[in-house]
Each structure stands twice: as structure tokens, then as C-alpha cells.
C-alpha atoms as a PDB file:
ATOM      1  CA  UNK A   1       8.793  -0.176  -6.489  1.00  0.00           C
ATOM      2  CA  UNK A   2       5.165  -1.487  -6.798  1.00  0.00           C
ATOM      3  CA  UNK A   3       2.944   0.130  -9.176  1.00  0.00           C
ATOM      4  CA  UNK A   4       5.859   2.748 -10.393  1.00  0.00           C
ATOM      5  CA  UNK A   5       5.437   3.791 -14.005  1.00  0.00           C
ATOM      6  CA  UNK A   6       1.196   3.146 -13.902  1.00  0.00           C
ATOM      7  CA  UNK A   7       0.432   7.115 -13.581  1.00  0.00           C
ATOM      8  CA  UNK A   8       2.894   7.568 -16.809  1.00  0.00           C
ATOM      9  CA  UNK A   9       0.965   5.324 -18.975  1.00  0.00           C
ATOM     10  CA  UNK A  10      -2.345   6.984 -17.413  1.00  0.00           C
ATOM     11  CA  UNK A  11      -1.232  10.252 -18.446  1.00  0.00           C
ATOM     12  CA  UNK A  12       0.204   8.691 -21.908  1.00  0.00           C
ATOM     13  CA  UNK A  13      -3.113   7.435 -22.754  1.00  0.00           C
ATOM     14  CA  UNK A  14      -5.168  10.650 -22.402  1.00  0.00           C
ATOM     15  CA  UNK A  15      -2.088  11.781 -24.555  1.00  0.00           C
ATOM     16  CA  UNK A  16      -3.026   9.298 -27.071  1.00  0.00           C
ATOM     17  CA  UNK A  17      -6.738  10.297 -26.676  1.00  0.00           C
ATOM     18  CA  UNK A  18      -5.426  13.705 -27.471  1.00  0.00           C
ATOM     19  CA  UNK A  19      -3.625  12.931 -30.556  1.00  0.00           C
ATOM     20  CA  UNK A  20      -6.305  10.707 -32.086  1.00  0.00           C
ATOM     21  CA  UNK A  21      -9.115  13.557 -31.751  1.00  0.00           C
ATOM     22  CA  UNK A  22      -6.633  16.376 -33.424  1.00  0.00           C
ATOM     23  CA  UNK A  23      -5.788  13.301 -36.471  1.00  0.00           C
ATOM     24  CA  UNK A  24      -9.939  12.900 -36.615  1.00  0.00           C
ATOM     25  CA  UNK A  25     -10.206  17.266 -36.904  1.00  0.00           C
ATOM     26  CA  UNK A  26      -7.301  17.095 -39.913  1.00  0.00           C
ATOM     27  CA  UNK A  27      -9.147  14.233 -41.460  1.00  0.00           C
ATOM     28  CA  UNK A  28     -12.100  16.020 -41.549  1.00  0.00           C
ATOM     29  CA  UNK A  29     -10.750  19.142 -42.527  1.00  0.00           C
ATOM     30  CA  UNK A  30      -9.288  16.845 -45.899  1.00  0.00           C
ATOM     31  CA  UNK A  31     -12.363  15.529 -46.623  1.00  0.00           C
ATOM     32  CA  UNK A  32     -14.215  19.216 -46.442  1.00  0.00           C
ATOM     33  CA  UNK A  33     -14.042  21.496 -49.032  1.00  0.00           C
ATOM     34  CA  UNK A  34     -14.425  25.060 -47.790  1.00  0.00           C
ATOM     35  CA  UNK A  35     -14.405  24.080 -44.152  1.00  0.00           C
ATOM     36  CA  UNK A  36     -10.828  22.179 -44.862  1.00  0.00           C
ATOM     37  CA  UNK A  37      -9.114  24.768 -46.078  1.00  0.00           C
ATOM     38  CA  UNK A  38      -9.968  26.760 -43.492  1.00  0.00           C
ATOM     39  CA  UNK A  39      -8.563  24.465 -40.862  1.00  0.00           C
ATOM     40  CA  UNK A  40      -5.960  23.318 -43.140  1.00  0.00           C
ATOM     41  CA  UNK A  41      -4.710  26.576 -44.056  1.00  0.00           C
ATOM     42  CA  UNK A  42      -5.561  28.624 -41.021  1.00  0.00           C
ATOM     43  CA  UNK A  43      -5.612  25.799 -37.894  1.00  0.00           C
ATOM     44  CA  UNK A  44      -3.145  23.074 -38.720  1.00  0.00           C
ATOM     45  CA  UNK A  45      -0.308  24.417 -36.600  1.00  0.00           C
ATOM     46  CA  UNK A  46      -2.180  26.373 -33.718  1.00  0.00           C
ATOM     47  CA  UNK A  47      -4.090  22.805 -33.154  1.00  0.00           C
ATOM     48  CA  UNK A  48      -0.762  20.789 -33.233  1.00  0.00           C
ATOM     49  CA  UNK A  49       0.721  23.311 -30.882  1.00  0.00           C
ATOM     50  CA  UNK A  50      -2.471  23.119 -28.375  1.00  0.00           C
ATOM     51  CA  UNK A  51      -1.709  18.974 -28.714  1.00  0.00           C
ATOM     52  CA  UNK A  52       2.100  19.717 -27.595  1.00  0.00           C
ATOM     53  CA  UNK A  53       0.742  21.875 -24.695  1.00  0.00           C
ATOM     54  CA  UNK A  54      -1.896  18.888 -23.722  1.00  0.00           C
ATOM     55  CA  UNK A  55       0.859  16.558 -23.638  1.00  0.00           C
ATOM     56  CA  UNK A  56       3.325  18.212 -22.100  1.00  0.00           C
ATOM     57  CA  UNK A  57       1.386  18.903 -18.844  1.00  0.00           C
ATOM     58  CA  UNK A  58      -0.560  15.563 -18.999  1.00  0.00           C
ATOM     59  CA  UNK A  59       3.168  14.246 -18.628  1.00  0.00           C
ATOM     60  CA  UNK A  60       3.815  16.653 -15.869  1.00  0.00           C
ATOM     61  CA  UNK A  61       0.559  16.000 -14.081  1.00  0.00           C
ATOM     62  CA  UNK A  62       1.265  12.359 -13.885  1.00  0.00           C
ATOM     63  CA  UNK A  63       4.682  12.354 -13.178  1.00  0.00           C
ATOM     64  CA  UNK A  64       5.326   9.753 -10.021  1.00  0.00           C
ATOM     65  CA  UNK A  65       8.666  10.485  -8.251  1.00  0.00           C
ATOM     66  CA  UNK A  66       9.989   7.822  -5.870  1.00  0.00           C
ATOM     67  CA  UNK A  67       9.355   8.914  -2.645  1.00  0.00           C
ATOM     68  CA  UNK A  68      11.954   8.522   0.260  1.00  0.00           C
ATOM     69  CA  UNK A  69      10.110   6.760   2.717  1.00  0.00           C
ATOM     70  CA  UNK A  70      11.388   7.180   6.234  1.00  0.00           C
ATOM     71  CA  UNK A  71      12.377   3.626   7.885  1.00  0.00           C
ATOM     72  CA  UNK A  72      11.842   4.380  11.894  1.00  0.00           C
ATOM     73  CA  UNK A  73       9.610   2.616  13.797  1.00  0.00           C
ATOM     74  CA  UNK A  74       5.629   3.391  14.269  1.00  0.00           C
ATOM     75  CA  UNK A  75       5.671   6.179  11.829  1.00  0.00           C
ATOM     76  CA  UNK A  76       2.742   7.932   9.375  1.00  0.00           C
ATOM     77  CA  UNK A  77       3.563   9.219   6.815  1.00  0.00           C
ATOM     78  CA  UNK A  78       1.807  11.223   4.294  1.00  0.00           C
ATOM     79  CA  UNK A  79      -0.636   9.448   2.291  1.00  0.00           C
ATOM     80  CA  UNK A  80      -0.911  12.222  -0.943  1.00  0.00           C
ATOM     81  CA  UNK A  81       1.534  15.532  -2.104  1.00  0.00           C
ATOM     82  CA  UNK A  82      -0.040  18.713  -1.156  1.00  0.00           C
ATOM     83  CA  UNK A  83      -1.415  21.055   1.411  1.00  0.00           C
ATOM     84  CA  UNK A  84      -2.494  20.044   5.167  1.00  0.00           C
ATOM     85  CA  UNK A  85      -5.985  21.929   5.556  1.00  0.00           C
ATOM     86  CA  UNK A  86      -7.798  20.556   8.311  1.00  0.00           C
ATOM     87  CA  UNK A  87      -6.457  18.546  11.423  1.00  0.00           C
ATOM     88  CA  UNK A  88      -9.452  17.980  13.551  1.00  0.00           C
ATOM     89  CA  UNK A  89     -11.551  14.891  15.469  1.00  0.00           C
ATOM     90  CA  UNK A  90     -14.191  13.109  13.666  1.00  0.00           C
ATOM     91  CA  UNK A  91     -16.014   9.998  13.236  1.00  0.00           C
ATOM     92  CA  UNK A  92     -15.529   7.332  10.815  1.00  0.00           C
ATOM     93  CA  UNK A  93     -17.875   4.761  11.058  1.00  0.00           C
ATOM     94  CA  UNK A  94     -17.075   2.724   8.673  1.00  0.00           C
ATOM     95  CA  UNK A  95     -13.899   1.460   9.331  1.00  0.00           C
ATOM     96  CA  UNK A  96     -12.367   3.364  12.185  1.00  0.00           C
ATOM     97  CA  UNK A  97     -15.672   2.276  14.134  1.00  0.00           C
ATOM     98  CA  UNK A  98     -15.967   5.955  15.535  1.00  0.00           C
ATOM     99  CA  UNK A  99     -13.961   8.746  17.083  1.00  0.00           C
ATOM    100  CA  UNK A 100     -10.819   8.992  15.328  1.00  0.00           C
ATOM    101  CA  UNK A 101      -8.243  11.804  14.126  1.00  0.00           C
ATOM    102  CA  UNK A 102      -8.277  13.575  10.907  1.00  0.00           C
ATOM    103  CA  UNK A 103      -5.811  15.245   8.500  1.00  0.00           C
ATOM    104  CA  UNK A 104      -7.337  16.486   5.441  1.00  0.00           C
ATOM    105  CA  UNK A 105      -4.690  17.038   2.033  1.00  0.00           C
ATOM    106  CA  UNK A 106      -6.326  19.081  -1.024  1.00  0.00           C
ATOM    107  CA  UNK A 107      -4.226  18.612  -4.337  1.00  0.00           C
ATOM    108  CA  UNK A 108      -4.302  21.245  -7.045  1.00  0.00           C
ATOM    109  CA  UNK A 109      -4.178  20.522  -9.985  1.00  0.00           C
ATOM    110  CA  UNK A 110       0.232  20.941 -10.026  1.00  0.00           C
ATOM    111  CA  UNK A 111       0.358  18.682  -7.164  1.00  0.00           C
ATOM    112  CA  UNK A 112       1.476  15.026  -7.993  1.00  0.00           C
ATOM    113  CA  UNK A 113      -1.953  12.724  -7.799  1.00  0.00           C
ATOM    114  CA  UNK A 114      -0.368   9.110  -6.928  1.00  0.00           C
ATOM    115  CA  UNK A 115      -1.081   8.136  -3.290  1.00  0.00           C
ATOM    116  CA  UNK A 116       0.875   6.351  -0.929  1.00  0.00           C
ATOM    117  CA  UNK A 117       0.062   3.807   1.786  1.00  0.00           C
ATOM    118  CA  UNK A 118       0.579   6.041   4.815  1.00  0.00           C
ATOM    119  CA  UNK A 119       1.817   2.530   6.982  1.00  0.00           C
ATOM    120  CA  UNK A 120       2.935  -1.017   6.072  1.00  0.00           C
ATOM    121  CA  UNK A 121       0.057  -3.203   6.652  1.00  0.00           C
ATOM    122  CA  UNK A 122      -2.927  -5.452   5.077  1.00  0.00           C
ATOM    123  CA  UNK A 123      -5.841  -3.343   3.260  1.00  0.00           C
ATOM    124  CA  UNK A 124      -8.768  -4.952   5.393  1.00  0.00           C
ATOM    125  CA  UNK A 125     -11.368  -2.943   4.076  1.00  0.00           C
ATOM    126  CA  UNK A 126     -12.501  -1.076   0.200  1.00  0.00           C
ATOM    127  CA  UNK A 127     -15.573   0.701  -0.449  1.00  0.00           C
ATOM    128  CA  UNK A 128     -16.267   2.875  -3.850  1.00  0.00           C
ATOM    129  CA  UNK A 129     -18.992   5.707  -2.679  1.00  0.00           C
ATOM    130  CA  UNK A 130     -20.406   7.176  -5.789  1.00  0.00           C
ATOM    131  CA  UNK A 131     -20.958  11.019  -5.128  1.00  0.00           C
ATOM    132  CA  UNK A 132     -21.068  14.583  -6.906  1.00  0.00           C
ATOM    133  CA  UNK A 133     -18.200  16.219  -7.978  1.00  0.00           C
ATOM    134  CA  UNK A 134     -17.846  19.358  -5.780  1.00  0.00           C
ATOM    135  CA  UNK A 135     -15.124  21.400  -5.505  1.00  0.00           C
ATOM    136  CA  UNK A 136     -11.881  19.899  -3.803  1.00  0.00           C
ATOM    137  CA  UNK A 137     -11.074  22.875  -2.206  1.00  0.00           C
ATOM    138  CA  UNK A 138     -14.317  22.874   0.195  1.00  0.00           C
ATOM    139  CA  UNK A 139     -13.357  20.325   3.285  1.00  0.00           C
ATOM    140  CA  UNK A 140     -16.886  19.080   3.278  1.00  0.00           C
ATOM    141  CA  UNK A 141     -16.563  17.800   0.064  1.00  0.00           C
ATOM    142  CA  UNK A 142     -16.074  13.940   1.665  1.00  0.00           C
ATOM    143  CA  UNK A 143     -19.589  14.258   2.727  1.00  0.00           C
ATOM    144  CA  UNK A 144     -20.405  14.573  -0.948  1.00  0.00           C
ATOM    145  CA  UNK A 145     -17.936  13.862  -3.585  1.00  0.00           C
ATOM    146  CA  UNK A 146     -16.920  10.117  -5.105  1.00  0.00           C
ATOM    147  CA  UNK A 147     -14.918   8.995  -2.678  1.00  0.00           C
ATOM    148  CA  UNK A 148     -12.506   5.421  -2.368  1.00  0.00           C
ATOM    149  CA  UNK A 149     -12.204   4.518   1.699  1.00  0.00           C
ATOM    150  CA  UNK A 150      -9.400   2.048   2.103  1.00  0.00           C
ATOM    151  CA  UNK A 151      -8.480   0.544   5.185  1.00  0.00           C
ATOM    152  CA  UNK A 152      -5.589  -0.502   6.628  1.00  0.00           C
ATOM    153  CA  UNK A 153      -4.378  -3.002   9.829  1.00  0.00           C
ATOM    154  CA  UNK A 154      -1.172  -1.886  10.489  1.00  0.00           C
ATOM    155  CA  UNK A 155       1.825  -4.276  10.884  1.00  0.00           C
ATOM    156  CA  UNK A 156       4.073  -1.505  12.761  1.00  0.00           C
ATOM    157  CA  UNK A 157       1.812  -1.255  15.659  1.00  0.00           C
ATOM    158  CA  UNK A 158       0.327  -3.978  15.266  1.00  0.00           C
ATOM    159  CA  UNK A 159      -3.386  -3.888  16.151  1.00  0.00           C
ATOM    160  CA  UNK A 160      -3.823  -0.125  14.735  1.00  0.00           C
ATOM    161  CA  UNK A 161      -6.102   1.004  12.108  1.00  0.00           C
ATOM    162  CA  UNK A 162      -5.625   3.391   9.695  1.00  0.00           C
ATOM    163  CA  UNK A 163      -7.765   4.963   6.954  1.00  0.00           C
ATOM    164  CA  UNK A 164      -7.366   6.615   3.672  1.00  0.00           C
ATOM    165  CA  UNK A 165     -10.175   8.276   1.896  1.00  0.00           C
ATOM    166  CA  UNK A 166      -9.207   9.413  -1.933  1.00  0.00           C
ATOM    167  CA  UNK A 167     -11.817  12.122  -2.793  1.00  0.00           C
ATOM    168  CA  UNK A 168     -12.850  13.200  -6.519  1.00  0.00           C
ATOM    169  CA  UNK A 169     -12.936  16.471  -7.141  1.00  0.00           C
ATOM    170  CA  UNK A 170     -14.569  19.145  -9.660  1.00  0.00           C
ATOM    171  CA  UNK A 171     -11.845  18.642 -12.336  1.00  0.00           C
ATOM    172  CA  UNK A 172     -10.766  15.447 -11.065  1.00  0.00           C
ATOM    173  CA  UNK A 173     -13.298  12.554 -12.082  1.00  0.00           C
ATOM    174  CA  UNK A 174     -11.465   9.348 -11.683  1.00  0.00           C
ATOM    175  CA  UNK A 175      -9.832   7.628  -8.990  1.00  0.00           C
ATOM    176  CA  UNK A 176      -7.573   4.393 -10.021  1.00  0.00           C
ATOM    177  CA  UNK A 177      -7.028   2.335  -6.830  1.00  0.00           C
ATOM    178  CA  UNK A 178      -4.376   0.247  -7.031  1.00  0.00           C
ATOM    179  CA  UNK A 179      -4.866  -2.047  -4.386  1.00  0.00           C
ATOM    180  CA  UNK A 180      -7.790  -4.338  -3.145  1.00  0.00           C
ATOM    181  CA  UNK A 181      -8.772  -6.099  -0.316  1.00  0.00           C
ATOM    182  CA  UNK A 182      -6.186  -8.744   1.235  1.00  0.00           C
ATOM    183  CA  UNK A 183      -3.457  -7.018  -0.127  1.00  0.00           C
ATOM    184  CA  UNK A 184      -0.415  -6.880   1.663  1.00  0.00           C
ATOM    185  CA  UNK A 185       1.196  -3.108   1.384  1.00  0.00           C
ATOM    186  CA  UNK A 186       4.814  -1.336   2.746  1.00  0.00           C
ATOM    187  CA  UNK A 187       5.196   1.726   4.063  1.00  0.00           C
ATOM    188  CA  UNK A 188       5.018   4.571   0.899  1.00  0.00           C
ATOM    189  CA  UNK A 189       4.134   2.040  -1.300  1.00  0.00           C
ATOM    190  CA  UNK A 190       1.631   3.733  -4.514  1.00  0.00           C
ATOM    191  CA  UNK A 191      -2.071   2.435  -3.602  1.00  0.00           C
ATOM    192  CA  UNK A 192      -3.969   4.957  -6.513  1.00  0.00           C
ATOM    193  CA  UNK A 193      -4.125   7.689  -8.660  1.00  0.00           C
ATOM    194  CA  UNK A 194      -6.893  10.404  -8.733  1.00  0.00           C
ATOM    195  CA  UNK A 195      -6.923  12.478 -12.273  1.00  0.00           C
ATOM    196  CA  UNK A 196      -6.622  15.739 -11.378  1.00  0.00           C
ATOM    197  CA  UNK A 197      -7.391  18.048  -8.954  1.00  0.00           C
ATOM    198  CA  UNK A 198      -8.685  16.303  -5.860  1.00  0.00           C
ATOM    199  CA  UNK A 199      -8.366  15.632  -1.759  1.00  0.00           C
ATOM    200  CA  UNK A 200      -7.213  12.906   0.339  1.00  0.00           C
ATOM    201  CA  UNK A 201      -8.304  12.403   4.123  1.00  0.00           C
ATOM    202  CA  UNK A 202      -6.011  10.559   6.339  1.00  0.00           C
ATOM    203  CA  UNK A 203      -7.838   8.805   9.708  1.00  0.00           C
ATOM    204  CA  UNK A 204      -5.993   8.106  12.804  1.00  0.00           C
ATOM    205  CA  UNK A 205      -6.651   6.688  16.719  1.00  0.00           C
ATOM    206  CA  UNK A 206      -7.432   9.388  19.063  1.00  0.00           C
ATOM    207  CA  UNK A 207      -3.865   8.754  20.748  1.00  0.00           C
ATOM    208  CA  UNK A 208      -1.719   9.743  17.212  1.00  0.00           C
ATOM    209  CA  UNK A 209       0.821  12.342  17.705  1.00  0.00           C
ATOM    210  CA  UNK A 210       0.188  14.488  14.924  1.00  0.00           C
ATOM    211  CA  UNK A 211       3.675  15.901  13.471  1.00  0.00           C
ATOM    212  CA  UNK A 212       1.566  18.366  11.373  1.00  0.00           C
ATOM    213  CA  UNK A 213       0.131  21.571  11.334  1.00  0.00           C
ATOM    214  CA  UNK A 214      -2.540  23.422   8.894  1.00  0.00           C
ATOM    215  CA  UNK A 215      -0.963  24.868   5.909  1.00  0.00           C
ATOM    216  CA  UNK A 216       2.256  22.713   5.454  1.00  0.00           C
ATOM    217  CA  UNK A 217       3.026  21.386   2.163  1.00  0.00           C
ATOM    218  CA  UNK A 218       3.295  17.490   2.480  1.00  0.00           C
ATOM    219  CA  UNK A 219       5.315  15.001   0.227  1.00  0.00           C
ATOM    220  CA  UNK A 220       3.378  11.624  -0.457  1.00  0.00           C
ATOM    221  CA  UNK A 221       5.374   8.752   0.974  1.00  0.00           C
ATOM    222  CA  UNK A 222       8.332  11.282   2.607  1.00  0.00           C
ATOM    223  CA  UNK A 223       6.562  13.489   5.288  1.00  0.00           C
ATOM    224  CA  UNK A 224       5.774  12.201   8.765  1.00  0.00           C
ATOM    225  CA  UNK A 225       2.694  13.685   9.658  1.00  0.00           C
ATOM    226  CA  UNK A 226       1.972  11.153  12.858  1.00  0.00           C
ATOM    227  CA  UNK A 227       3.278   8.873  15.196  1.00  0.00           C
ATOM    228  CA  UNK A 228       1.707   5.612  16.919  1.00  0.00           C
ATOM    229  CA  UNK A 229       4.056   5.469  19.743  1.00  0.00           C
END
């Protein structure tokens, strides 16, 4: 599938970054004399084993299952793993163009951080909104926070629009789109990656049947949260 094995070298990277900086601390410590043998002595091992613990969950937090994207017609499905917090009617002037529906997903920080295009369609619209870095967990942290707001024109309606906001959060201060305008996208396909914890907002017409309530657990690119019917 598109994109598959791009959060695995993201997380092998900052794995590499992680390695390099405990190889510049032992480098140091040989070229130190009472310092050195301090670390060298004392350090060596509790600093490899904090490396081994880095790496291992850097590997876990990027991990990037395939997701089993559901094939019936007019379907949404969830754009991001984690926990449904707010289902409510907004506006989203931007690209929606006013009232719309909302379903809001906050990821922790053991939550898997690709996201998936919620429908098959043609991203129409990409705009990078520098921001704070407020906690994830608050649901007014769109108003605030970095955010990516990609917009799609569905193929299955066609005519629909749908919108995906990626939101960075207090720990999480990247977001890696994968996609850009005129791209052509299917259904659960990966469109990004946000580094760490974070939140993803999912905008809808008014006349989506939401399949959703707040507090389920979500899988990106499996769960049906809405219908176009």
C-alpha cells in the first residue's frame, strides 16, 4: 500500500538520532579524564540500556499496521487510531464553506500516529497553520495548535466534501503529510504522520449519518464512523 513502511524509517531515524548522541556522551567521556571514568565506569551500561528503551518504543510508536479498509459503498471511515471525544456541529470555513459535522479523535501517546484518508477522492485543498503547542487532550486545541487542513472531493459520492484536520500536540511537534494538492487518494490509504501525542478532526455535510458515539476507540482506515447515503 501507498506510503507503508514511511512511519518505520521516521521512527528509525530518531533511533539513529538516539544512538549518535549516546556515541558523542562515550566519546566524551574517553577524551575526559576524571569526568570519563566516571561515565565510563559508572554510566556506560545504564546509558546503553536507556538507548534500548528509546528504541524500542520509538519502534512501537511508529509502528503502521495495514488497516482493513471496508469496501461498501458511500462509507467514512476513520481518519486516525484512537478515542472519539467530541461529535458536534461546527463551522469550517475554509474548506467545508460553513456548517458542517464534526468528530474529534485525540491520540495518546500508545495510539498509532499514521492517518488515513477517511474516503477515496482528490485532495482539493492543503493549508499548514502554524500554532502553539497546547495540550491534545483539550478539544479547543484546533483553535490554537499547528494544525494541517486537508481537503478532500470525494469520488464515492461524488460531489461531497470531506475534511481532515491533523492537530500538533504538547509532545507531538511534527506533522509529516504525505499527500499534496491534486493528489488522487483510496479509501484508508496513509495521508501523514504526526510524532507523538496529538488529535485529528474529521468534517462532514450536515446530512452524514454518524456511526459513532463519544468514547469509542476507533481504528484508522477500519472503523466506519459515517455514512453519505
Amino acid at each position: 500500500m501507498k506510503h507503508s513502511g514511511k512511519a518505520t524509517l521516521a521512527g528509525l531515524k530518531l533511533i539513529g538520532v538516539g544512538l549518535a548522541a549516546l556515541l558523542l556522551v562515550l566519546v566524551g567521556a574517553l577524551l575526559g579524564k576524571y569526568l570519563g571514568t566516571l561515565i565510563l565506569n559508572f554510566l556506560t551500561w545504564p546509558l546503553v540500556a536507556l538507548w534500548v528503551f528509546f528504541a524500542a518504543f520509538t519502534l512501537y510508536f511508529f509502528r503502521d499496521p495495514d488497516p482493513l479498509v471496508p469496501t461498501a459503498a458511500n462509507l467514512v471511515i476513520a481518519p486516525a487510531h484512537g478515542r472519539v471525544d467530541v461529535i458536534d456541529q461546527t463551522v469550517e470555513p475554509e474548506f467545508m464553506g460553513g456548517p458542517c459535522r464534526r468528530i474529534s479523535i485525540f491520540l495518546s501517546i500508545f495510539d498509532v500516529h499514521v492517518q488515513n484518508a477517511p474516503v477515496a477522492g482528490k485532495i482539493s485543498f492543503f493549508k499548514h497553520t502554524p500554532g502553539q503547542y497546547l495540550n491534545a487532550l483539550r478539544t479547543d486545541s484546533a483553535k490554537f495548535n499547528e494544525n494541517v487542513l486537508i481537503g478532500l472531493d470525494c469520488a464515492e459520492p461524488p460531489g461531497e466534501k470531506i475534511g481532515v484536520r491533523l492537530i500538533a500536540g504538547l509532545i507531538a511537534r511534527r506533522i509529516v503529510p504525505w499527500v499534496a494538492p491534486g493528489d488522487e487518494v483510496r479509501r484508508g490509504e496513509r495521508i501523514g504522520l504526526i510524532q507523538f501525542g496529538s488529535r485529528v478532526e474529521l468534517y462532514l455535510p450536515l446530512r452524514a449519518s454518524i456511526k459513532v458515539n463519544p468514547g469509542d476507540r476507533v481504528i484508522g482506515g477500519e472503523t466506519v464512523v459515517a455514512a453519505l447515503d
